[in-house]
N, C-alpha and C. Protein backbone atom coordinates (compact mmCIF):
# COMPACT_ATOMS: atom_id res chain seq x y z
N UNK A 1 46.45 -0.55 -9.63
CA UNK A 1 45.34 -0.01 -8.90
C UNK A 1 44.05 -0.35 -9.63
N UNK A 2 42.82 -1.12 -8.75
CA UNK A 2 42.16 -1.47 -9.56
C UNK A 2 41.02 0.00 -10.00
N UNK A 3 40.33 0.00 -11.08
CA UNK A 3 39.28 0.64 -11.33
C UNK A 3 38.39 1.07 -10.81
N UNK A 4 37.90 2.27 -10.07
CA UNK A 4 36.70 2.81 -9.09
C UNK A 4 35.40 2.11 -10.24
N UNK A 5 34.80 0.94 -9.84
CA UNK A 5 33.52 1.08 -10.53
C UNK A 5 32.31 1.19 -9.78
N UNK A 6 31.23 2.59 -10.39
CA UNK A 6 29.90 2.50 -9.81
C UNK A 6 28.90 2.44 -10.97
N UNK A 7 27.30 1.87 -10.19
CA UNK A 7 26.78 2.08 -11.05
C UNK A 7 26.28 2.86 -12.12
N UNK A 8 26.43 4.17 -11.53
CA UNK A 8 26.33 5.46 -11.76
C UNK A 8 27.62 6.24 -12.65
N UNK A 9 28.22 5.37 -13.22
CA UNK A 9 29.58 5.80 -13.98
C UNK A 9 29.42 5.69 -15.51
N UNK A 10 28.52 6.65 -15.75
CA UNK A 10 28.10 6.59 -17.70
C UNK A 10 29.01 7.39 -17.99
N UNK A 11 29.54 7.08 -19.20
CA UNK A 11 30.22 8.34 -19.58
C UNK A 11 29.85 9.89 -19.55
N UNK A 12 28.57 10.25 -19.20
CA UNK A 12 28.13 11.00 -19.18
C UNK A 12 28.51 11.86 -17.85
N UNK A 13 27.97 11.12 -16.80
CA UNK A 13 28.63 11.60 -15.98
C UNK A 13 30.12 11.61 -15.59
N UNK A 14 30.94 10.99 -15.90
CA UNK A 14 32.49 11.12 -15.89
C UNK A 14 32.95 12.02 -16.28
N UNK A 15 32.01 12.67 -17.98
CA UNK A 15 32.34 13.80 -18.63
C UNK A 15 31.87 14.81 -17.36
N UNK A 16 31.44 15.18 -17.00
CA UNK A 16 30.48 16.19 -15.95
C UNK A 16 31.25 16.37 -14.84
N UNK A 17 32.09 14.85 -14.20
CA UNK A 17 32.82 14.97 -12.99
C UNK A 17 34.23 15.69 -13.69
N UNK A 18 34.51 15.11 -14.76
CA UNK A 18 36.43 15.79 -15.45
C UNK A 18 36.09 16.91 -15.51
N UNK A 19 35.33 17.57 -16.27
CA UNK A 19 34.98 18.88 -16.22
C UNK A 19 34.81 19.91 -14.85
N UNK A 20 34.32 19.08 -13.54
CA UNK A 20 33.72 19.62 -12.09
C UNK A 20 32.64 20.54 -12.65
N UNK A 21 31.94 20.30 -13.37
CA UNK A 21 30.71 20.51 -13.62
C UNK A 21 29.56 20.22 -11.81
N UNK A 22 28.90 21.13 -11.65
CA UNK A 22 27.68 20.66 -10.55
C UNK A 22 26.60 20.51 -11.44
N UNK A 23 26.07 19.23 -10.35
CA UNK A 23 25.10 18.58 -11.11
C UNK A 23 24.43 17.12 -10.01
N UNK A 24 23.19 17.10 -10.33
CA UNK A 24 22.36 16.02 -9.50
C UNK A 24 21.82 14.80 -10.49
N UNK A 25 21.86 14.01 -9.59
CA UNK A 25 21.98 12.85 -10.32
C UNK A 25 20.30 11.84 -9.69
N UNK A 26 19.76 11.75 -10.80
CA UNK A 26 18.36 10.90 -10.69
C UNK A 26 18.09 9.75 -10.90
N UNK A 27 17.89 8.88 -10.02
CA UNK A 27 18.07 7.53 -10.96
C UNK A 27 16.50 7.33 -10.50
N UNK A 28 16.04 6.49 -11.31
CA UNK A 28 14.40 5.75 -11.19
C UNK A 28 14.65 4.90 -11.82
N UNK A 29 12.64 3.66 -11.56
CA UNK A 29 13.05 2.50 -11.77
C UNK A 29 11.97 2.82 -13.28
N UNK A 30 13.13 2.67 -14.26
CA UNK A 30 12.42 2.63 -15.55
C UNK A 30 11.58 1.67 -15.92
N UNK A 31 10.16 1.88 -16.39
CA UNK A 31 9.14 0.67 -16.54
C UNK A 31 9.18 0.68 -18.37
N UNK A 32 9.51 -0.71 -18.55
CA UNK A 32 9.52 -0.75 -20.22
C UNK A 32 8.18 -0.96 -20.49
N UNK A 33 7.05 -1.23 -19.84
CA UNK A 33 5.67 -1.30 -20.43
C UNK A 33 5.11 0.39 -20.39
N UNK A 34 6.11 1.32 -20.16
CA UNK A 34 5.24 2.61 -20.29
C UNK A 34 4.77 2.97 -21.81
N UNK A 35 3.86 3.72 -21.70
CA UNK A 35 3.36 4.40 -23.05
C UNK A 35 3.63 5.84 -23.38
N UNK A 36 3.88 6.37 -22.51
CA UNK A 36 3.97 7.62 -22.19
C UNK A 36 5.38 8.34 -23.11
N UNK A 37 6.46 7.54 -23.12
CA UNK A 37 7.80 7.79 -23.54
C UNK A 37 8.60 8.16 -22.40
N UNK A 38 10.02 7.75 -22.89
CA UNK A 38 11.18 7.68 -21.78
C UNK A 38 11.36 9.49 -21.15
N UNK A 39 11.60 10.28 -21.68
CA UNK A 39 11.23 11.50 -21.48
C UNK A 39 10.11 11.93 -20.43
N UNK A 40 8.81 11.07 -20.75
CA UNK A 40 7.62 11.85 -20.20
C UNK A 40 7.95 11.15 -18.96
N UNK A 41 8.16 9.86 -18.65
CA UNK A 41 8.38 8.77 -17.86
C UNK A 41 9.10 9.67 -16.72
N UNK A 42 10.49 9.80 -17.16
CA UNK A 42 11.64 10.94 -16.59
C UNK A 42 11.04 12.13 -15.67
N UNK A 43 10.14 12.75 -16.24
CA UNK A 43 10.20 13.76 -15.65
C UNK A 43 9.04 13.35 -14.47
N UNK A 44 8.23 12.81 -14.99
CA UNK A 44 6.83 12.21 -13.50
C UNK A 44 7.89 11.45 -12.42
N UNK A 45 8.61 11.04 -13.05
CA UNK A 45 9.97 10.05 -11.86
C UNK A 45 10.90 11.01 -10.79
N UNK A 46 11.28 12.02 -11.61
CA UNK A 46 12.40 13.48 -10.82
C UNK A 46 11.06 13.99 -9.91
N UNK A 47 9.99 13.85 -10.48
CA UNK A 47 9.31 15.64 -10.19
C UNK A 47 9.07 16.65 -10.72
N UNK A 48 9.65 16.70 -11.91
CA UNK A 48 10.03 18.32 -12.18
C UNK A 48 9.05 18.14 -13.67
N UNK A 49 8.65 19.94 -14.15
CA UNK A 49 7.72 19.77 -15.18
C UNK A 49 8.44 19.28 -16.42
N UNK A 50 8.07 18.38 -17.32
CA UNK A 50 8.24 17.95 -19.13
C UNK A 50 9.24 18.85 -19.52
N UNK A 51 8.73 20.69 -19.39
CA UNK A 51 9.18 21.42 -19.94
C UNK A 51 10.90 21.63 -19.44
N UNK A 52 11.30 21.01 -18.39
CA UNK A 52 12.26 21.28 -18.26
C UNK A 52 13.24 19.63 -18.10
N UNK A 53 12.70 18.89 -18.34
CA UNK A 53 13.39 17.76 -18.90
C UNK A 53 13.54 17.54 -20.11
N UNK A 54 14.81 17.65 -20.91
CA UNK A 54 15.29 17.63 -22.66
C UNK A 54 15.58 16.10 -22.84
N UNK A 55 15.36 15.93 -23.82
CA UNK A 55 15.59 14.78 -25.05
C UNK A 55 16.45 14.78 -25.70
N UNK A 56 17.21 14.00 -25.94
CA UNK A 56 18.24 14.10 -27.09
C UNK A 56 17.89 13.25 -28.36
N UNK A 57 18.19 13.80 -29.34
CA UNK A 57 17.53 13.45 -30.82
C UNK A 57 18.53 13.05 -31.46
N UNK A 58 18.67 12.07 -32.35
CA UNK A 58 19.19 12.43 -33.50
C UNK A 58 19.05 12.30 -34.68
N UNK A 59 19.71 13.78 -36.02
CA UNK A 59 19.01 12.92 -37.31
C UNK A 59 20.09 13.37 -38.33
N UNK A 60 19.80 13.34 -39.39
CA UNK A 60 20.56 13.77 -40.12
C UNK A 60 20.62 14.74 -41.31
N UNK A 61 21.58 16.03 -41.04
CA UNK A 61 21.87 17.16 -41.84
C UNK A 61 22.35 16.91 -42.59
N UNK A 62 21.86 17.24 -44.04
CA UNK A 62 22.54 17.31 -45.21
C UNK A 62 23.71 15.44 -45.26
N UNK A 63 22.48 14.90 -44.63
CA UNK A 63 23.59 13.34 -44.65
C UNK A 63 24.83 13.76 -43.34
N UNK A 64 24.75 14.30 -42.34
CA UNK A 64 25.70 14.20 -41.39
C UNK A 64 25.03 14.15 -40.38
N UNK A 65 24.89 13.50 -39.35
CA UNK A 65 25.00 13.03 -37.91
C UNK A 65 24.84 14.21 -37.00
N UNK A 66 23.38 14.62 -36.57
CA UNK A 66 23.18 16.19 -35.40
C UNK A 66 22.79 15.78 -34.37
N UNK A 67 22.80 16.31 -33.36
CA UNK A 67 22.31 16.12 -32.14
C UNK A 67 21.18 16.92 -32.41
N UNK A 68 19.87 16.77 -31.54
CA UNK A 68 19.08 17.97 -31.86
C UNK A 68 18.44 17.78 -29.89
N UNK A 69 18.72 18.90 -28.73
CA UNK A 69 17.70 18.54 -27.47
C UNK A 69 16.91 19.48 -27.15
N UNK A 70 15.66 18.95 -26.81
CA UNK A 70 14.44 19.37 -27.04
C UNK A 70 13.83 19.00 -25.66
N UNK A 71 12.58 19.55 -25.33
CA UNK A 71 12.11 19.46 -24.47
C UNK A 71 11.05 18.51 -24.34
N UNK A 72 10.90 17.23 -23.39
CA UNK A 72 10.14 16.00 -23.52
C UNK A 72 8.95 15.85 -24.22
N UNK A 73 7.97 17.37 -23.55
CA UNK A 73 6.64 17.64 -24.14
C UNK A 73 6.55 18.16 -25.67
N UNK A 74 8.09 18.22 -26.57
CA UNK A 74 7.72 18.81 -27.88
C UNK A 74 8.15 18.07 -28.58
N UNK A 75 8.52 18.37 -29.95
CA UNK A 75 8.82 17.68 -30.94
C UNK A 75 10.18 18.18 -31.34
N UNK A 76 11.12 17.66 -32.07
CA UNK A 76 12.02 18.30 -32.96
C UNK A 76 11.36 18.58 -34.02
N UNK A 77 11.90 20.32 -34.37
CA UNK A 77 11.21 20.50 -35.74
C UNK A 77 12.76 20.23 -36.58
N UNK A 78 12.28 19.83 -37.56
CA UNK A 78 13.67 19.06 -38.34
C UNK A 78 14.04 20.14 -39.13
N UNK A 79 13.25 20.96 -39.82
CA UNK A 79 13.78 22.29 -40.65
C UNK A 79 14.07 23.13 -39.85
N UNK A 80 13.61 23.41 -38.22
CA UNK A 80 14.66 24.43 -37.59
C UNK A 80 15.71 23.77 -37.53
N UNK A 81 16.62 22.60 -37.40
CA UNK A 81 17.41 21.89 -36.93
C UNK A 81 18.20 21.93 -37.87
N UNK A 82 17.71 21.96 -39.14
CA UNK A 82 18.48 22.29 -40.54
C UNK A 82 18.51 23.34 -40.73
N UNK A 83 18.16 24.30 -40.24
CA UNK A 83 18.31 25.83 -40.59
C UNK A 83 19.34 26.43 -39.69
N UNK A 84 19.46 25.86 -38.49
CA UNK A 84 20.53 26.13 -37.58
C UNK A 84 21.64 25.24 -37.91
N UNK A 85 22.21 24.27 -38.45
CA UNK A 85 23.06 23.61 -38.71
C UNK A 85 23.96 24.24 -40.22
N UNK A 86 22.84 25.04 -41.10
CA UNK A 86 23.24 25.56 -42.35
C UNK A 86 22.92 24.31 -43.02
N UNK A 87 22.38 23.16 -42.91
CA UNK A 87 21.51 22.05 -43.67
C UNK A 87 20.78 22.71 -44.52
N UNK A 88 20.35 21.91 -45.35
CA UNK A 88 18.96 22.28 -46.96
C UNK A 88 17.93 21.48 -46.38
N UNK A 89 18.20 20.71 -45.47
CA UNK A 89 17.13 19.25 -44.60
C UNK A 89 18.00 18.23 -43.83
N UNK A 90 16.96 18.21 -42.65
CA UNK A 90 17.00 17.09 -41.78
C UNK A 90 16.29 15.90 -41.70
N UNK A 91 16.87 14.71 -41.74
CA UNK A 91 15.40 13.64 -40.90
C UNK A 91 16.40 13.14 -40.29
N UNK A 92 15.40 12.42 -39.49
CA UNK A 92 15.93 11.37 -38.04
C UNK A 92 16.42 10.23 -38.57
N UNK A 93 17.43 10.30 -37.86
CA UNK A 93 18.90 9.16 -38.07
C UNK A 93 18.61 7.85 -37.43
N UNK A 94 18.80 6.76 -38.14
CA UNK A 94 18.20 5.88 -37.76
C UNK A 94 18.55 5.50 -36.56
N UNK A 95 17.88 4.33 -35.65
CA UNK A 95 18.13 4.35 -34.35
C UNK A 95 19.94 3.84 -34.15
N UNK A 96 19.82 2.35 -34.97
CA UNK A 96 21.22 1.58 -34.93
C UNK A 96 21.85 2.82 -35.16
N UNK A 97 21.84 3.73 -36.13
CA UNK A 97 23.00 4.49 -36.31
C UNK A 97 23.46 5.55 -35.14
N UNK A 98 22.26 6.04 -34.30
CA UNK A 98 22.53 6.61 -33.25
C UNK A 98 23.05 5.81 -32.20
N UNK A 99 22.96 5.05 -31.78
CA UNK A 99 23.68 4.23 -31.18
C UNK A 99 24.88 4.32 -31.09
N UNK A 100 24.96 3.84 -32.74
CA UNK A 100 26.80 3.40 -32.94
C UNK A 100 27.65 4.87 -32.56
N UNK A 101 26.81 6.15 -32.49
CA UNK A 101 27.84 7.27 -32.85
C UNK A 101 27.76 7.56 -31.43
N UNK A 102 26.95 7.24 -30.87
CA UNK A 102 26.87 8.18 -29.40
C UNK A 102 27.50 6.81 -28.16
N UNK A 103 27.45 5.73 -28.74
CA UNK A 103 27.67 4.30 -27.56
C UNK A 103 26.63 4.50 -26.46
N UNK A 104 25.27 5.19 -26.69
CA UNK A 104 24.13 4.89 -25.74
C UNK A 104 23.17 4.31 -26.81
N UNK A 105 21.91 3.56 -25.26
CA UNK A 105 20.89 2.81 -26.30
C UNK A 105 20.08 4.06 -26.48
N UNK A 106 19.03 3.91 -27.25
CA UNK A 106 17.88 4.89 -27.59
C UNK A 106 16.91 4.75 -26.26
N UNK A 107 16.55 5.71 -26.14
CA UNK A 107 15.98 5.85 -24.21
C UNK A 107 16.63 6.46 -23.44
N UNK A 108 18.20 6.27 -23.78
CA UNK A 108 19.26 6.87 -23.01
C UNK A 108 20.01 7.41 -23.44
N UNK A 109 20.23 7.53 -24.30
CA UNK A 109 20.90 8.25 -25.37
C UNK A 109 21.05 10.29 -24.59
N UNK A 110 22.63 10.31 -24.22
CA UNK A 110 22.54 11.51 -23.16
C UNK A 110 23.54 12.10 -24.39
N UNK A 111 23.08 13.76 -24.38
CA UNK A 111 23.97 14.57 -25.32
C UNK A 111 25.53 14.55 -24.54
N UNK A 112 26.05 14.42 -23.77
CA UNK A 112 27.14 14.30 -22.42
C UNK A 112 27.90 13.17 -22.84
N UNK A 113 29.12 13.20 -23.00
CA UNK A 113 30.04 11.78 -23.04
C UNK A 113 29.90 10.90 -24.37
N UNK A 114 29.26 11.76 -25.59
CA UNK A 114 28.95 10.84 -26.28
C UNK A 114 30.47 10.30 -27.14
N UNK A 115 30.43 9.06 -27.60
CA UNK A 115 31.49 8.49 -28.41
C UNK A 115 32.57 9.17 -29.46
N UNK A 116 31.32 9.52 -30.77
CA UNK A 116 31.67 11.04 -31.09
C UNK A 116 31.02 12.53 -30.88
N UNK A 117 32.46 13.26 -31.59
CA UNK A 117 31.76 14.69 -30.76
C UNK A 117 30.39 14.93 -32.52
N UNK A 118 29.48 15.75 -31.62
CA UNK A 118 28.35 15.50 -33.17
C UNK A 118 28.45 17.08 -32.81
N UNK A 119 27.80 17.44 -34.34
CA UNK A 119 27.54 19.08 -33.84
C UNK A 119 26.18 18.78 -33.09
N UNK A 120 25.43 19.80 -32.10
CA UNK A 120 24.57 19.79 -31.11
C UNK A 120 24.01 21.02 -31.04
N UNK A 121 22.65 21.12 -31.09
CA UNK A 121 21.88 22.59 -30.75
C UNK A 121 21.14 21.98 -30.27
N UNK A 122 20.66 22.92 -28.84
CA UNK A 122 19.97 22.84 -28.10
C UNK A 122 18.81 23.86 -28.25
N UNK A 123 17.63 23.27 -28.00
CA UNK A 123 16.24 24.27 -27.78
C UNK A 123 16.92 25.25 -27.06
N UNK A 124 16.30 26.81 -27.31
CA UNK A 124 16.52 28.34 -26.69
C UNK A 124 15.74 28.04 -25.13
N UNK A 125 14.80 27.60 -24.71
CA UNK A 125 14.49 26.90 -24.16
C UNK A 125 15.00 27.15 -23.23
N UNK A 126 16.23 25.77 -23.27
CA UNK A 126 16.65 25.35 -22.01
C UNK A 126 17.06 26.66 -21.24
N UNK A 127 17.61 27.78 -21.68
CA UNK A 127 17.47 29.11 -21.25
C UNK A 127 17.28 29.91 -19.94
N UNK A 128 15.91 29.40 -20.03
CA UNK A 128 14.60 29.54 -19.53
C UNK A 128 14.67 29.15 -17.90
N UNK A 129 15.91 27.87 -17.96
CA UNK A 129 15.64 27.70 -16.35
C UNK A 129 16.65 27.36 -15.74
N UNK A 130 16.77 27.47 -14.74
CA UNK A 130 18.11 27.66 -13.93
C UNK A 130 18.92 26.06 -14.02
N UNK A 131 17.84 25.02 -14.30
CA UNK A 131 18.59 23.92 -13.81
C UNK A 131 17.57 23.17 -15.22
N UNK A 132 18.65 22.28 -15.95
CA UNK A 132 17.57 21.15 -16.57
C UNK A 132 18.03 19.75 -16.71
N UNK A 133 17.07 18.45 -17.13
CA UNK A 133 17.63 17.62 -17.21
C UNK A 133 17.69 17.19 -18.56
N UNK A 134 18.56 15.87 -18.50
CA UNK A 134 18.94 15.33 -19.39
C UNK A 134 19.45 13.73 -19.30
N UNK A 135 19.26 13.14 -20.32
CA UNK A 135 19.64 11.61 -19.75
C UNK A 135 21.11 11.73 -19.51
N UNK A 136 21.39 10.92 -18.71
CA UNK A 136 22.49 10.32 -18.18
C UNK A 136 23.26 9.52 -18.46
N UNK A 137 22.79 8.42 -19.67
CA UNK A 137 23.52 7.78 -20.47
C UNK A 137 22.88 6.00 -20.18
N UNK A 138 22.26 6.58 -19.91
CA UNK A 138 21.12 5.23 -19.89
C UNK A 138 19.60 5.00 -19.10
N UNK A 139 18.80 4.40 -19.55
CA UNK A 139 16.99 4.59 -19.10
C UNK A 139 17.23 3.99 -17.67
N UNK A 140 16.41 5.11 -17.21
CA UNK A 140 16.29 5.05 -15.84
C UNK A 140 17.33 5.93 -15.26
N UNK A 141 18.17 7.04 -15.57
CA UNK A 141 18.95 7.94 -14.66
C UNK A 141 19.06 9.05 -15.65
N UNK A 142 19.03 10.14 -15.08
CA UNK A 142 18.49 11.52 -15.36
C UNK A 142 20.07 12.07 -14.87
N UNK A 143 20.46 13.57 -14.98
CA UNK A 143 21.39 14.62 -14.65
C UNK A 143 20.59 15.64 -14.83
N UNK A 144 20.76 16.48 -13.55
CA UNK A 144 20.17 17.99 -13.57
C UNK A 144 21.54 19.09 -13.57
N UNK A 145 21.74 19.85 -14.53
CA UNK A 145 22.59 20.69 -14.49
C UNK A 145 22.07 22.23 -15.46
N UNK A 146 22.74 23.26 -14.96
CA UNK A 146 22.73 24.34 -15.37
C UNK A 146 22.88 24.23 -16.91
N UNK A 147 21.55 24.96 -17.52
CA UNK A 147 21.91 24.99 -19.25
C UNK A 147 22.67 25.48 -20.11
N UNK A 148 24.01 26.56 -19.07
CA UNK A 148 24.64 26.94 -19.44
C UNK A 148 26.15 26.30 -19.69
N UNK A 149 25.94 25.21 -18.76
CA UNK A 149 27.22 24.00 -18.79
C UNK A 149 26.59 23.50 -19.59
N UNK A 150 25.47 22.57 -19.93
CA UNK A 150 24.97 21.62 -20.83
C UNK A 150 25.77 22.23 -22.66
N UNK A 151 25.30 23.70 -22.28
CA UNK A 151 26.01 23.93 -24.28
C UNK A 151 27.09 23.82 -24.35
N UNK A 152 28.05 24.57 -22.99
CA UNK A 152 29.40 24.33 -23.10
C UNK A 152 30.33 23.11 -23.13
N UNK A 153 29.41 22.23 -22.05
CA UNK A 153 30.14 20.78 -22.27
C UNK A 153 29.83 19.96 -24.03
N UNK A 154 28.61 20.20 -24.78
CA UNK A 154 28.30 19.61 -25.69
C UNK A 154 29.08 20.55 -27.06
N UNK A 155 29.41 21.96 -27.10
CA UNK A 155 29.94 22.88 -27.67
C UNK A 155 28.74 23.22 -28.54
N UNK A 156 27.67 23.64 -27.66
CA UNK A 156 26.73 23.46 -28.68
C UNK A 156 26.15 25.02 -29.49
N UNK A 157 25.37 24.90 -29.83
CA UNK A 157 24.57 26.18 -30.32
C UNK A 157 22.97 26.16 -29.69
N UNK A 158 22.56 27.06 -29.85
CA UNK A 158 20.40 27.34 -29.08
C UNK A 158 20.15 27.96 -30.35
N UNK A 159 18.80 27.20 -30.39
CA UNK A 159 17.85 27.98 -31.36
C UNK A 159 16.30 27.05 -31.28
N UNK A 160 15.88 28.03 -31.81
CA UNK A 160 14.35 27.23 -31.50
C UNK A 160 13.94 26.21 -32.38
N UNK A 161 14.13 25.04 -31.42
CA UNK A 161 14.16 23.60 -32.09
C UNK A 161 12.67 22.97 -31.79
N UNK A 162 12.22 23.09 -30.71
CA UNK A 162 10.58 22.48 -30.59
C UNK A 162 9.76 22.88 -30.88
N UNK A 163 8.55 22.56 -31.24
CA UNK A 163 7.12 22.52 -31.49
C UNK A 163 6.18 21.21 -31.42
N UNK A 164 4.84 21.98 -31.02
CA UNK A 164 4.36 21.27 -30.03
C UNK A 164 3.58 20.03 -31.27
């Protein structure tokens, strides 16, 4: 039997369909001459405000590999990210290396389906709203789902990770 293939088949979403997770799916036409960032890009593309489209980060605790998602319009603060992990310090993991751990490029890089499982905290944030997004597992397609599946599918933890 051959293979169902669509374009729309990131691991991200596959993880989302095995699970029967609900969830909407955004695709736009990503412009690589933006300035704005893939995030800010994202959310003027859905509709929906910055604040409720997340980022996925990554860097590294105490020398180990974190997820950190945050909301487009903020920053990761790297010492909350290490303070919630039980880290002494964080910095951002280089890009190649995020890559290799998650099998997305940077732009697309979706906390959902990643390669390995990383530990993951999410901004308290996402909380806040009934529905949020997140990449999809590559630039130019978005997933809107409840933030309460997003921790459970990632096994994650909340704590206040952004600043502006």
């Amino acid at each position: 039997m051959a293979k169902k293939s669509t374009p729309s088949g990131t691991p991200a979403l596959v993880a989302l369909d095995r699970a029967r997770v609900t969830h909407t799916v955004h695709a736009y036409e990503h412009d690589p001459s933006t300035e704005v960032g893939y995030g800010l890009e994202a959310a003027a593309a859905i509709g929906v405000p910055p604040a409720q489209v997340f980022k996925t980060l990554l860097a590294l605790a105490d020398g180990r590999l974190t997820v950190g998602v945050v909301p487009v319009d903020g920053r990761l603060d790297l010492k909350a990210l290490a303070r919630a992990v039980g880290a002494k310090k964080a910095e951002m993991a280089d890009p190649a290396a995020a890559e290799r751990a998650t099998g997305y490029v940077v732009g697309g890089i979706s906390p959902l389906g990643q390669k390995q499982r990383l530990r993951t905290v999410v901004d308290e944030s996402a909380l806040d709203h009934a529905i949020v997004y997140v990449s999809a597992g590559r630039r130019g397609l978005d997933v809107g789902l409840a933030p309460a599946d997003l921790v459970a599918l990632t096994d994650a933890t909340t704590a206040a990770l952004s600043r502006d």
